[in-house]
C-alpha atoms as a PDB file:
ATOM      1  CA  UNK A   1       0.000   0.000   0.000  1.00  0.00           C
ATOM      2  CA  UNK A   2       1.042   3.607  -1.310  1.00  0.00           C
ATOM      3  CA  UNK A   3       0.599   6.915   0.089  1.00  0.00           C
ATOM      4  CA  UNK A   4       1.540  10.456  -0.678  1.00  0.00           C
ATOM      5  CA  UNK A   5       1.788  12.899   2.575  1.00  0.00           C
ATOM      6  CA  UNK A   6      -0.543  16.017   1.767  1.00  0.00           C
ATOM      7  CA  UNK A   7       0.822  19.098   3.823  1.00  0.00           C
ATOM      8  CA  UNK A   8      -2.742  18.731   6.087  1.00  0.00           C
ATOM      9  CA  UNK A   9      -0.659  15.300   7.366  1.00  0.00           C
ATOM     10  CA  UNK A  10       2.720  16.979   7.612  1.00  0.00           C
ATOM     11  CA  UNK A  11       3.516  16.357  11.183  1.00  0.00           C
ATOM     12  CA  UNK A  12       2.285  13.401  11.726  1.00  0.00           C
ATOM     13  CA  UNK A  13       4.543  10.595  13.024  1.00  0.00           C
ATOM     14  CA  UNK A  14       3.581   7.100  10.716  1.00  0.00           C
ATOM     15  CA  UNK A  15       2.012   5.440  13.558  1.00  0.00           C
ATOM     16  CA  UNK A  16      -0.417   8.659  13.800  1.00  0.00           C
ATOM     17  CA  UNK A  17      -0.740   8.291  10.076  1.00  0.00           C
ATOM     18  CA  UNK A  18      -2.206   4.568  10.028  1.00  0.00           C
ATOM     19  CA  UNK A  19      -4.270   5.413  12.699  1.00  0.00           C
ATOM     20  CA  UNK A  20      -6.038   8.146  11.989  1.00  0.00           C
ATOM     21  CA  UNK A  21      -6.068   8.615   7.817  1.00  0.00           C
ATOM     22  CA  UNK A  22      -5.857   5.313   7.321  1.00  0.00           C
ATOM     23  CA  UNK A  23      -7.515   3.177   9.500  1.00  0.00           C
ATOM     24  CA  UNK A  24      -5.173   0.323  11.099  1.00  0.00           C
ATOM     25  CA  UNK A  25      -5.875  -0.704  14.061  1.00  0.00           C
ATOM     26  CA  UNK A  26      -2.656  -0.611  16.659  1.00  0.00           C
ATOM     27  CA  UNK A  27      -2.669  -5.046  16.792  1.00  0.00           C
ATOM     28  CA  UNK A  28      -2.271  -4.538  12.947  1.00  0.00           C
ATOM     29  CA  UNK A  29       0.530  -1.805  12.805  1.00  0.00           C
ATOM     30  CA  UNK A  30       2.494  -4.408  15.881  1.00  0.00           C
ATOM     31  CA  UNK A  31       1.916  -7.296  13.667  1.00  0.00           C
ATOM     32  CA  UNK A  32       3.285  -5.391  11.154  1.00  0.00           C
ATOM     33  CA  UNK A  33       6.373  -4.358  12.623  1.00  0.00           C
ATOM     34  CA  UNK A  34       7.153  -7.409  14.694  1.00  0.00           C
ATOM     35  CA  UNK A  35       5.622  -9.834  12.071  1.00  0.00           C
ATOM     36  CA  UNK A  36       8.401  -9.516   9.240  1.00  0.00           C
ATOM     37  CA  UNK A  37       6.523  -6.888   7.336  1.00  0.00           C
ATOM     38  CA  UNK A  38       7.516  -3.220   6.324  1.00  0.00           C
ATOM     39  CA  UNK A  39       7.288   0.762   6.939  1.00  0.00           C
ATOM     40  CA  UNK A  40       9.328   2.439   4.249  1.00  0.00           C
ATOM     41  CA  UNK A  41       9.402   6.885   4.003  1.00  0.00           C
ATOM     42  CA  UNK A  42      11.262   7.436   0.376  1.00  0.00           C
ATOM     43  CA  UNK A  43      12.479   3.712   0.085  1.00  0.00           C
ATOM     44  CA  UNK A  44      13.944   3.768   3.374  1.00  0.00           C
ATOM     45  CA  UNK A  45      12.932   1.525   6.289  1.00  0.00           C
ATOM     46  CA  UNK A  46      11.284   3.975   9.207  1.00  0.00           C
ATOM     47  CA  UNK A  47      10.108   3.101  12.898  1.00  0.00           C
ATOM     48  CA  UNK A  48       6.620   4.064  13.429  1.00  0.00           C
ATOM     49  CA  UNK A  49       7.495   7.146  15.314  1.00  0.00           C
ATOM     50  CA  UNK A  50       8.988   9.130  12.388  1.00  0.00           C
ATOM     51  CA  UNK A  51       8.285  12.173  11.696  1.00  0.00           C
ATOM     52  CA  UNK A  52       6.340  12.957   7.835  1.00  0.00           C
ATOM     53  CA  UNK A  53       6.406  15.984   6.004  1.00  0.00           C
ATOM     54  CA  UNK A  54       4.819  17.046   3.097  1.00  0.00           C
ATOM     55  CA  UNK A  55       5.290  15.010  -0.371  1.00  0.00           C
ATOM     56  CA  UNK A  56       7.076  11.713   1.449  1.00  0.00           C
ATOM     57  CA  UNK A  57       5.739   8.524  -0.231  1.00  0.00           C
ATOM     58  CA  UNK A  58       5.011   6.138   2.616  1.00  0.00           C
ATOM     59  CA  UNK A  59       4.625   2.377   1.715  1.00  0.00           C
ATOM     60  CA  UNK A  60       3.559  -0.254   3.665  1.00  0.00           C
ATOM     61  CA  UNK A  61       3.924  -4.322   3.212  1.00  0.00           C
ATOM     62  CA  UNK A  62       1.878  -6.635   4.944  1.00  0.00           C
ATOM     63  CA  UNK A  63       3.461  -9.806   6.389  1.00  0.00           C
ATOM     64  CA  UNK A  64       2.697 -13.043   5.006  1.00  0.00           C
ATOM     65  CA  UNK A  65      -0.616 -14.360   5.890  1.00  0.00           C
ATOM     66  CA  UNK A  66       0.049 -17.390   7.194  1.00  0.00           C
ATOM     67  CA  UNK A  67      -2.834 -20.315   6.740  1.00  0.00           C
ATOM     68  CA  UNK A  68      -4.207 -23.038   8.649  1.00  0.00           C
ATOM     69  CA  UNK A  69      -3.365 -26.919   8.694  1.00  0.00           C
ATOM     70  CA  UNK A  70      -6.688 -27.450   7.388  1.00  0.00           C
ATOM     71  CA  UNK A  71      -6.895 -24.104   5.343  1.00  0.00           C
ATOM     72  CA  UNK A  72      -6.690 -25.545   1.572  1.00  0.00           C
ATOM     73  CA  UNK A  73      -7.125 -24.573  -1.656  1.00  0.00           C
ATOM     74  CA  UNK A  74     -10.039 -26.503  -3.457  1.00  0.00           C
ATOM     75  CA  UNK A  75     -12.089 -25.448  -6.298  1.00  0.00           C
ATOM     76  CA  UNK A  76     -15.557 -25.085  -5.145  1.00  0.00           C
ATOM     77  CA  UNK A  77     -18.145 -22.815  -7.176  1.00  0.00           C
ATOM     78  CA  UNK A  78     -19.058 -19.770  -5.696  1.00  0.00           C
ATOM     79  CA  UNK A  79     -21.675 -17.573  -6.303  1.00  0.00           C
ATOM     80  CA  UNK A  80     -19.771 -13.858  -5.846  1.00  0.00           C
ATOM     81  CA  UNK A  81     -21.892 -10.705  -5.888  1.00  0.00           C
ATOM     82  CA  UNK A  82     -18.833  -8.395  -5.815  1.00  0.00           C
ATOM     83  CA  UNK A  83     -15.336  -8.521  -5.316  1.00  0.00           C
ATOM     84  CA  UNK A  84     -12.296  -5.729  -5.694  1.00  0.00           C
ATOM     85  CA  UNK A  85      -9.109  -5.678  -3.854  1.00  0.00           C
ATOM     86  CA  UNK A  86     -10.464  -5.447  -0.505  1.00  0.00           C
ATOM     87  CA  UNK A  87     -13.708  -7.245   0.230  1.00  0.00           C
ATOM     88  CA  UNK A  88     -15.005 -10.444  -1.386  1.00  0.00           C
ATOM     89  CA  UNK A  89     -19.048 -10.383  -1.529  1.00  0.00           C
ATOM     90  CA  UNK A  90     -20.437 -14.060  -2.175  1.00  0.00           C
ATOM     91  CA  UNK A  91     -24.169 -15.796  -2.015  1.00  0.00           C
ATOM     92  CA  UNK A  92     -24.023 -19.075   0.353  1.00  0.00           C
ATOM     93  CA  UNK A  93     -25.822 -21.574  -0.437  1.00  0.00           C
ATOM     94  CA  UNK A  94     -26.748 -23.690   2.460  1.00  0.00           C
ATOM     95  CA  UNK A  95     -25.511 -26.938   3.661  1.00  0.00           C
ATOM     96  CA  UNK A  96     -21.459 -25.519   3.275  1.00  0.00           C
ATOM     97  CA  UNK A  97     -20.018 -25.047   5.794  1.00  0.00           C
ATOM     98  CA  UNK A  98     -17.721 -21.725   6.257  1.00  0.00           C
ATOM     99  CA  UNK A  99     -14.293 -23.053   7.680  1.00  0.00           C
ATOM    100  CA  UNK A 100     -13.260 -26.126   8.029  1.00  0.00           C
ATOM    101  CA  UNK A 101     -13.272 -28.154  11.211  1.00  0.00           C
ATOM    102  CA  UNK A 102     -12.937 -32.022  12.348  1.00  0.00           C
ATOM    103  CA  UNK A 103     -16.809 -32.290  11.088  1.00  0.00           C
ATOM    104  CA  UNK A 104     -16.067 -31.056   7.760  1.00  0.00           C
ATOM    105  CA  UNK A 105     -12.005 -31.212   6.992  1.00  0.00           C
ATOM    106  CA  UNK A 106     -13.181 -30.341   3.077  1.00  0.00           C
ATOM    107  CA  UNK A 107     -15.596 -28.197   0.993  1.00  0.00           C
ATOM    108  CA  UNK A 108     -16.115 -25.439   2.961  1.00  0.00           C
ATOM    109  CA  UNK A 109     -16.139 -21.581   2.251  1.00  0.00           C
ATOM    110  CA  UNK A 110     -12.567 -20.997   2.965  1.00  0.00           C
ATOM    111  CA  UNK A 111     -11.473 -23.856   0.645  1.00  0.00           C
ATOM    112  CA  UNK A 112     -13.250 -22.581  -2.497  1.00  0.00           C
ATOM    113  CA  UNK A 113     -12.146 -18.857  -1.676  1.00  0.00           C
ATOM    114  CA  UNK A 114      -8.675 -19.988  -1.512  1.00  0.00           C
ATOM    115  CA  UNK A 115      -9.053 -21.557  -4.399  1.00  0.00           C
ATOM    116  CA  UNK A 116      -9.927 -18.693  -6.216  1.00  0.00           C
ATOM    117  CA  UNK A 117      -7.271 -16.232  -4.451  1.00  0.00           C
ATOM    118  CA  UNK A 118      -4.807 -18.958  -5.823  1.00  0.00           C
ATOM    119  CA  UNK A 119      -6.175 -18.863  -9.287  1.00  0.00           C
ATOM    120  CA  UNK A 120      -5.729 -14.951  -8.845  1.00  0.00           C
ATOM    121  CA  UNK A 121      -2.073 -15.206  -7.633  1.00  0.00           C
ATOM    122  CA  UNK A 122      -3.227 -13.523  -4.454  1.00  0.00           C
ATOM    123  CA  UNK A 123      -1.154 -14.527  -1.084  1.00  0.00           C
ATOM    124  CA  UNK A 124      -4.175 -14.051   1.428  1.00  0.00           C
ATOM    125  CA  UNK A 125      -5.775 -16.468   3.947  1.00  0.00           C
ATOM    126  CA  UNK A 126      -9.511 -16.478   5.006  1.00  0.00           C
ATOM    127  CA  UNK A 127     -10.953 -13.674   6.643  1.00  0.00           C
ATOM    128  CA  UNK A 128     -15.232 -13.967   6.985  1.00  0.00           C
ATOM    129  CA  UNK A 129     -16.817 -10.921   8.425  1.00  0.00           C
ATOM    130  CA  UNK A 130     -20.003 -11.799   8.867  1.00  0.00           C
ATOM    131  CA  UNK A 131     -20.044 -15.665   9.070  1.00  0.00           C
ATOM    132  CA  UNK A 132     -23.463 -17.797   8.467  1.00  0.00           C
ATOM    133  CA  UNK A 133     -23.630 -21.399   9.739  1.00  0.00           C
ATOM    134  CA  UNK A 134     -23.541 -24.033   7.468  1.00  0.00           C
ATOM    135  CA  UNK A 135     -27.366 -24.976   6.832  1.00  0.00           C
ATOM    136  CA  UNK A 136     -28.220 -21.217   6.622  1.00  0.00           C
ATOM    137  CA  UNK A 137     -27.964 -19.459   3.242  1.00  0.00           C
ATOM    138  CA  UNK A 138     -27.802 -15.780   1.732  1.00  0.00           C
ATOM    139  CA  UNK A 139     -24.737 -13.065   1.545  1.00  0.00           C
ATOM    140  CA  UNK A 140     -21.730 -13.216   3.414  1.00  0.00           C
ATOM    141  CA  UNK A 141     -19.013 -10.497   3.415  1.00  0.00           C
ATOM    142  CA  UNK A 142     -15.360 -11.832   3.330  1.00  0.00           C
ATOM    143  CA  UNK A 143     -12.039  -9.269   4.335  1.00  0.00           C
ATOM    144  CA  UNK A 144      -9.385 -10.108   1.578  1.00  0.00           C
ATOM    145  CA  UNK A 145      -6.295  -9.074   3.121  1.00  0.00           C
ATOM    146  CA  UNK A 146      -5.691  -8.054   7.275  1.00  0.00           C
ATOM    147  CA  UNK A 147      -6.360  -4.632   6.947  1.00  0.00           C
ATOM    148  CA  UNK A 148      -9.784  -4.749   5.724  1.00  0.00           C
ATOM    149  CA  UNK A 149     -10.781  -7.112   7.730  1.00  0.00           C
ATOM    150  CA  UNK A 150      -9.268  -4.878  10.912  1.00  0.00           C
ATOM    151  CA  UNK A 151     -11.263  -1.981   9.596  1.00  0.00           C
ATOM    152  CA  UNK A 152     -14.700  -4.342   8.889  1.00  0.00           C
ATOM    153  CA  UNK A 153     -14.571  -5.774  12.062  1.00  0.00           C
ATOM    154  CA  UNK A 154     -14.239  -2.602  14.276  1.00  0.00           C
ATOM    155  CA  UNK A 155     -17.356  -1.512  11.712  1.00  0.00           C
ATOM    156  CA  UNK A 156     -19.037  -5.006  12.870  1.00  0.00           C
ATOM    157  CA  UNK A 157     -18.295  -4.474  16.553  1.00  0.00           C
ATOM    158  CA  UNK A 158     -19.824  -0.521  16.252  1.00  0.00           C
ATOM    159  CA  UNK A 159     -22.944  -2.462  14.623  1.00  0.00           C
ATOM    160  CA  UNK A 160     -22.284  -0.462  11.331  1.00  0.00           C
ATOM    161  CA  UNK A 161     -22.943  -3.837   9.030  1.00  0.00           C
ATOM    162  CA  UNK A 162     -26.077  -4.113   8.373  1.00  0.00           C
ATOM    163  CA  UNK A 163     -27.668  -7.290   7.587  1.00  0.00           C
ATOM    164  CA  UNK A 164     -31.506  -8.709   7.422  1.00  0.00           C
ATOM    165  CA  UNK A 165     -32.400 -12.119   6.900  1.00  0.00           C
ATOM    166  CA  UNK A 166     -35.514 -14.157   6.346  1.00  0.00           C
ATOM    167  CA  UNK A 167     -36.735 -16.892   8.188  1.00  0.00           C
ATOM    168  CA  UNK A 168     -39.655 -19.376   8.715  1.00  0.00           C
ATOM    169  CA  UNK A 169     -41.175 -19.920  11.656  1.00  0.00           C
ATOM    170  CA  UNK A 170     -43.543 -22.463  12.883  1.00  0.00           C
ATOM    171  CA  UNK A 171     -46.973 -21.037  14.288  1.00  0.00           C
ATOM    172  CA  UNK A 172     -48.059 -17.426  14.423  1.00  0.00           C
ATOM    173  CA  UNK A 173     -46.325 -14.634  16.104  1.00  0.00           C
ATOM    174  CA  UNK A 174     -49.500 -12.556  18.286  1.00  0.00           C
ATOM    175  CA  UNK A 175     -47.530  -9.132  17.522  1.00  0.00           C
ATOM    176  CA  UNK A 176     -46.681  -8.852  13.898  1.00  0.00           C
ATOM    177  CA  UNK A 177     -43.333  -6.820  14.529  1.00  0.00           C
ATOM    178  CA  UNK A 178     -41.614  -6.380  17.545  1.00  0.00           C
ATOM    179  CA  UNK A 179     -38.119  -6.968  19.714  1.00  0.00           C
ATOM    180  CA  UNK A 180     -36.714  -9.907  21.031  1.00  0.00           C
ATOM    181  CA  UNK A 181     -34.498  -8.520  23.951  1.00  0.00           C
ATOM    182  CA  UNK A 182     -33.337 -11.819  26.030  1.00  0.00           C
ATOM    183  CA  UNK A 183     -29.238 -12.571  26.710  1.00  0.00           C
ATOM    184  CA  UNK A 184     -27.663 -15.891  25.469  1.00  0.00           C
ATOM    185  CA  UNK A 185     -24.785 -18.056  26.315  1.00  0.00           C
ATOM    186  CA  UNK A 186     -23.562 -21.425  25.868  1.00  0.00           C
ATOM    187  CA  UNK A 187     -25.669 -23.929  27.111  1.00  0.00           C
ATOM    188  CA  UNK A 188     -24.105 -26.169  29.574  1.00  0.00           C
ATOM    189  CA  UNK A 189     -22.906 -29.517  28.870  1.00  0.00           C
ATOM    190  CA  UNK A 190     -22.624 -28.382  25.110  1.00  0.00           C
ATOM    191  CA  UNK A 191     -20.163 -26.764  22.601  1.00  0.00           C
ATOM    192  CA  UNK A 192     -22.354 -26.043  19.961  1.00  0.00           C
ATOM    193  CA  UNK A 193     -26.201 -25.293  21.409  1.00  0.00           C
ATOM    194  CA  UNK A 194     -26.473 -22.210  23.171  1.00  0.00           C
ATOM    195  CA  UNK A 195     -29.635 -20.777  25.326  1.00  0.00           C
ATOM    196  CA  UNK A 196     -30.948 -17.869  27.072  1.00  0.00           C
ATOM    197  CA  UNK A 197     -29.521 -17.279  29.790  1.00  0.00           C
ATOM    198  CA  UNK A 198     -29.194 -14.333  32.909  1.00  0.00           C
ATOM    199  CA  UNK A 199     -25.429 -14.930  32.580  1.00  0.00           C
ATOM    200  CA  UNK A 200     -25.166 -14.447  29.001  1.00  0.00           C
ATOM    201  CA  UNK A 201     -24.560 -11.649  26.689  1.00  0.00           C
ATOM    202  CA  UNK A 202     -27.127  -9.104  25.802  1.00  0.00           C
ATOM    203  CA  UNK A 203     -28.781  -9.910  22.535  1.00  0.00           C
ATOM    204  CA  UNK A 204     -31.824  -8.108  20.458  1.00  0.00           C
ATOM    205  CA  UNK A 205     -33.602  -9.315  17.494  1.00  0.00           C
ATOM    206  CA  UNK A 206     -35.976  -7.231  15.770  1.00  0.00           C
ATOM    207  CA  UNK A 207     -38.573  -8.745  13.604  1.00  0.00           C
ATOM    208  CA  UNK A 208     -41.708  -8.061  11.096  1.00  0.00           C
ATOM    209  CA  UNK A 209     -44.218 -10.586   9.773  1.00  0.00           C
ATOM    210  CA  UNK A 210     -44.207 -10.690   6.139  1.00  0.00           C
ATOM    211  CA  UNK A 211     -46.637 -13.582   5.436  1.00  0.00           C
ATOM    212  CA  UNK A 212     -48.748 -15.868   7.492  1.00  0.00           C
ATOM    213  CA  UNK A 213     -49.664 -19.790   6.309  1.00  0.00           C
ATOM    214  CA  UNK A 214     -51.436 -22.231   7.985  1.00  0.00           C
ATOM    215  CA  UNK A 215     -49.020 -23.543   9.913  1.00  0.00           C
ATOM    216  CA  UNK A 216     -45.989 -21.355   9.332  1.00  0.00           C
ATOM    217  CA  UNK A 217     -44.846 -17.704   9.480  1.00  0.00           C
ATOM    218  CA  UNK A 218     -42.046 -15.779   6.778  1.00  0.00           C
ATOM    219  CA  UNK A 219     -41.022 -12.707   8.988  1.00  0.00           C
ATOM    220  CA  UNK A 220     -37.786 -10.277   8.361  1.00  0.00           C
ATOM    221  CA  UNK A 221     -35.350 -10.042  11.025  1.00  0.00           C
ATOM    222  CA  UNK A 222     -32.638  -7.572  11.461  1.00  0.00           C
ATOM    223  CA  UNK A 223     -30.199  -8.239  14.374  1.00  0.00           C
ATOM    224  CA  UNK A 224     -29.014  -5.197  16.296  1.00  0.00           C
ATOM    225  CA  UNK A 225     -25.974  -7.577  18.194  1.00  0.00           C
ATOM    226  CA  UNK A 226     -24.433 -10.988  16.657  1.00  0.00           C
ATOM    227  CA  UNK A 227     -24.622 -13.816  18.754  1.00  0.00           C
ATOM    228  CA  UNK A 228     -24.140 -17.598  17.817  1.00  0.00           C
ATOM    229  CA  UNK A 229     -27.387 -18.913  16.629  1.00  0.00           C
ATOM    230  CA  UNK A 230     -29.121 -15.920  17.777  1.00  0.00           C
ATOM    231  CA  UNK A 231     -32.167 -16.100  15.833  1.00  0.00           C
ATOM    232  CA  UNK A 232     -32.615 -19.107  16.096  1.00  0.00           C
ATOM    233  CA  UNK A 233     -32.458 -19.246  19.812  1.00  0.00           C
ATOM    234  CA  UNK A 234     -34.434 -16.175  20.312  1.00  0.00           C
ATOM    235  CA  UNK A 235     -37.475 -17.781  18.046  1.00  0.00           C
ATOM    236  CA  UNK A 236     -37.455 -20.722  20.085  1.00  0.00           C
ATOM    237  CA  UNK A 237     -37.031 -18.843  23.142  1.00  0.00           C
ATOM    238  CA  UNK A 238     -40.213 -17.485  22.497  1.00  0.00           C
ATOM    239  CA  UNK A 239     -42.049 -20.572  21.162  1.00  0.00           C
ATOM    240  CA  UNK A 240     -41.906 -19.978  17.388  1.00  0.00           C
ATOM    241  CA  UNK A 241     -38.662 -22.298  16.219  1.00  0.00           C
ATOM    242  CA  UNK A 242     -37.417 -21.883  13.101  1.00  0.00           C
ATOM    243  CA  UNK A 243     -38.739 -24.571  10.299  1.00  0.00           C
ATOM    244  CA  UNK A 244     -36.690 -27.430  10.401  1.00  0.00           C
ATOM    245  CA  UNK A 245     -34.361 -26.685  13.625  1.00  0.00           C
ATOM    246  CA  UNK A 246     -33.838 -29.899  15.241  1.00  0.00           C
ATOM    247  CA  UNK A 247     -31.471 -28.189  17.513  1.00  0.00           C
ATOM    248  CA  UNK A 248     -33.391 -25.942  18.761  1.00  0.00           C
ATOM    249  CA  UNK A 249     -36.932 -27.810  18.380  1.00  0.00           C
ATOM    250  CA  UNK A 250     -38.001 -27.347  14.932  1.00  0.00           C
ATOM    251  CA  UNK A 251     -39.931 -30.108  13.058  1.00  0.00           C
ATOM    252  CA  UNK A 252     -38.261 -31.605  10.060  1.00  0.00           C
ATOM    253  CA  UNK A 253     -41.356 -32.880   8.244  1.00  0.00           C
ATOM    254  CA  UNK A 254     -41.399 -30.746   5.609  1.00  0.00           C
ATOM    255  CA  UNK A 255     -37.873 -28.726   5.642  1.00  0.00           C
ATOM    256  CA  UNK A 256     -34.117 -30.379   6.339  1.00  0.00           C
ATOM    257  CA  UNK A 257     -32.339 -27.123   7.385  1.00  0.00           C
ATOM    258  CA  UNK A 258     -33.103 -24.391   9.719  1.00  0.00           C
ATOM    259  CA  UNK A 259     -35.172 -21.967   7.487  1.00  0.00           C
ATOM    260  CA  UNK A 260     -33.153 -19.104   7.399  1.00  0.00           C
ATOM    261  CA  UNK A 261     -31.313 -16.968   4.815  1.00  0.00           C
ATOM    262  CA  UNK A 262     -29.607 -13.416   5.054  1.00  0.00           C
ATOM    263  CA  UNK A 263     -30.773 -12.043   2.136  1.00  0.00           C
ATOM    264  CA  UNK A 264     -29.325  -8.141   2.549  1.00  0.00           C
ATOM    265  CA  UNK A 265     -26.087  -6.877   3.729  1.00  0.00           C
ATOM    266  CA  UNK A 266     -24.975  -3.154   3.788  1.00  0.00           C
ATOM    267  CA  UNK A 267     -21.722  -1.888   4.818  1.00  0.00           C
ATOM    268  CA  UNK A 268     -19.598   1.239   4.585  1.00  0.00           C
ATOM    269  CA  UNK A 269     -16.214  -0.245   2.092  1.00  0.00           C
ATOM    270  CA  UNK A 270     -13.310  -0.419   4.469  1.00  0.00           C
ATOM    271  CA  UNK A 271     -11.273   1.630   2.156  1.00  0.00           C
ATOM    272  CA  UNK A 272     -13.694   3.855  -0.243  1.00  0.00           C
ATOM    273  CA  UNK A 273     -15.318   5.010   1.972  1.00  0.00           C
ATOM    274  CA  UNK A 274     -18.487   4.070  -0.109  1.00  0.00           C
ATOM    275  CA  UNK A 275     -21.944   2.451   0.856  1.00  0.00           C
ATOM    276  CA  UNK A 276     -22.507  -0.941  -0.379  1.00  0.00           C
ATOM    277  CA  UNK A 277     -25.686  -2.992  -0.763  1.00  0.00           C
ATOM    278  CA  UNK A 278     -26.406  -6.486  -1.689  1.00  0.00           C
ATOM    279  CA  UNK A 279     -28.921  -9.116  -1.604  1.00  0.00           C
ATOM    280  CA  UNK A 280     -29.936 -12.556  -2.262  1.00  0.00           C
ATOM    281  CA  UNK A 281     -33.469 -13.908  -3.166  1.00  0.00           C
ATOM    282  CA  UNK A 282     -34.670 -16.592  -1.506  1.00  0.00           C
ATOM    283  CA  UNK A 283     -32.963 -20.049  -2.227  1.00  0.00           C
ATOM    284  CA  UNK A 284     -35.227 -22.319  -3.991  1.00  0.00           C
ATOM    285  CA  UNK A 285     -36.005 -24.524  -0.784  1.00  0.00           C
ATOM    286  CA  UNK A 286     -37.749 -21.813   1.106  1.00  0.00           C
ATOM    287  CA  UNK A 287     -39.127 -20.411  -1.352  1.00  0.00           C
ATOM    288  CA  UNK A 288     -41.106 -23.638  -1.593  1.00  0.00           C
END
């Protein structure tokens, strides 16, 4: 990455520099300087306490993103909605899971996107910003390199990603929009299930109806925090699971996967500056 000093950033040292024009985060400028990559002024190596003026031509190089045992490339398709040379915009479809673990070693997320960095001659690892789990579908925003992703996830933690999501729910909700404001946490005895719970972290689901059926519900939800299986926790909190949740009480009769798909994601780009909007219709199960 290449700057040119202005004279309205003469006087700042470099570390003042990536922090306040351009957005790094102090873990990422330490990496950076303790991680084998490189601060240059004019071609010349600089500590992050040097002085700019006016005209310099600071360049920084990332250190080598180093990936996982279990991180490889393999070509999977993937349905991308937009990609430049920060941010990687794809539509999920469901039953994928997004990195790999001891369940699923292959054919996740992070496999086909490294394929397709490879194919690019691009040296980055994966870096999701707003992860899905792997039976729920729709968009999913991916950081290329480690300084979007710094950027997108302070954004994420400030709740400045926006994202709304459909889902089915079994019965009928008595108010047709409304909050869900109840804390969860893991559930005990389990890794993967998690509950509401006193001693868990605040979490708030807002929801419309969209469409009522005889024995099911469509409603929009837009999350205002980003817990693990939030919505789906919340909606069975409440009585309403989603359509075939087995985990968290939904019937399988008539759907094999939770019933749930982010179908819009807005975000401010990480290095525009810019407003970005996607979405995702409905994946043919659901809309069944």
């Amino acid at each position: 990455m290449k700057w040119t000093i202005t004279e309205q950033q003469e006087g700042f040292m470099i570390r003042s520099f990536l922090q306040r024009e351009q957005k790094f985060s102090k873990r990422l400028i330490k990496h950076i300087v303790h991680g084998g990559g490189a601060i240059k002024v004019n071609g010349m190596l600089k500590t992050v306490r040097h002085v700019l003026e006016a005209g310099d031509v600071v360049t920084v190089t990332l250190p080598e993103e180093k990936k996982g045992a279990m991180m490889v490339p393999e070509k999977i398709p993937l349905n991308i909605l937009y990609e430049d040379d920060a941010v990687l915009v794809i539509n999920k479809s469901p039953g994928r899971a997004v990195i790999p673990s001891y369940q699923h070693t292959s054919g996740t997320i992070a496999n086909g996107v490294l394929a397709h960095y490879e194919a690019q001659g691009l040296p980055y690892t994966f870096h999701v910003v707003t992860r899905l789990d792997r039976n729920t579908s729709g968009v999913m925003l991916i950081a290329k390199h480690r300084w979007s992703h710094s950027i997108l996830s302070n954004s994420q933690k400030a709740g400045q990603i926006n994202r709304s999501y459909y889902a089915i729910i079994e019965g009928h909700l008595q108010q047709k929009n409304g909050t869900i404001d109840a804390p969860i946490g893991r559930k005990e005895g389990s890794i993967i299930e998690r509950t509401v719970t006193a001693s868990g972290k605040h979490a708030l689901t807002h929801y419309n109806v969209i469409t009522e059926y005889a024995n099911y519900t469509l409603v929009q939800v837009k999350l205002e925090t980003g817990r693990t299986h939030q919505i789906r926790v919340h909606f069975s909190h409440i009585g309403h699971p989603l359509a075939g949740d087995d985990l968290y009480g939904g019937e399988t009769g008539h759907f094999s996967r939770q019933a749930l798909h982010c179908h819009q994601l807005a975000f401010e780009h990480p290095i525009t500056g810019e407003w970005k909007e996607f979405t995702a219709e409905l994946p043919d199960d659901m809309k069944h």
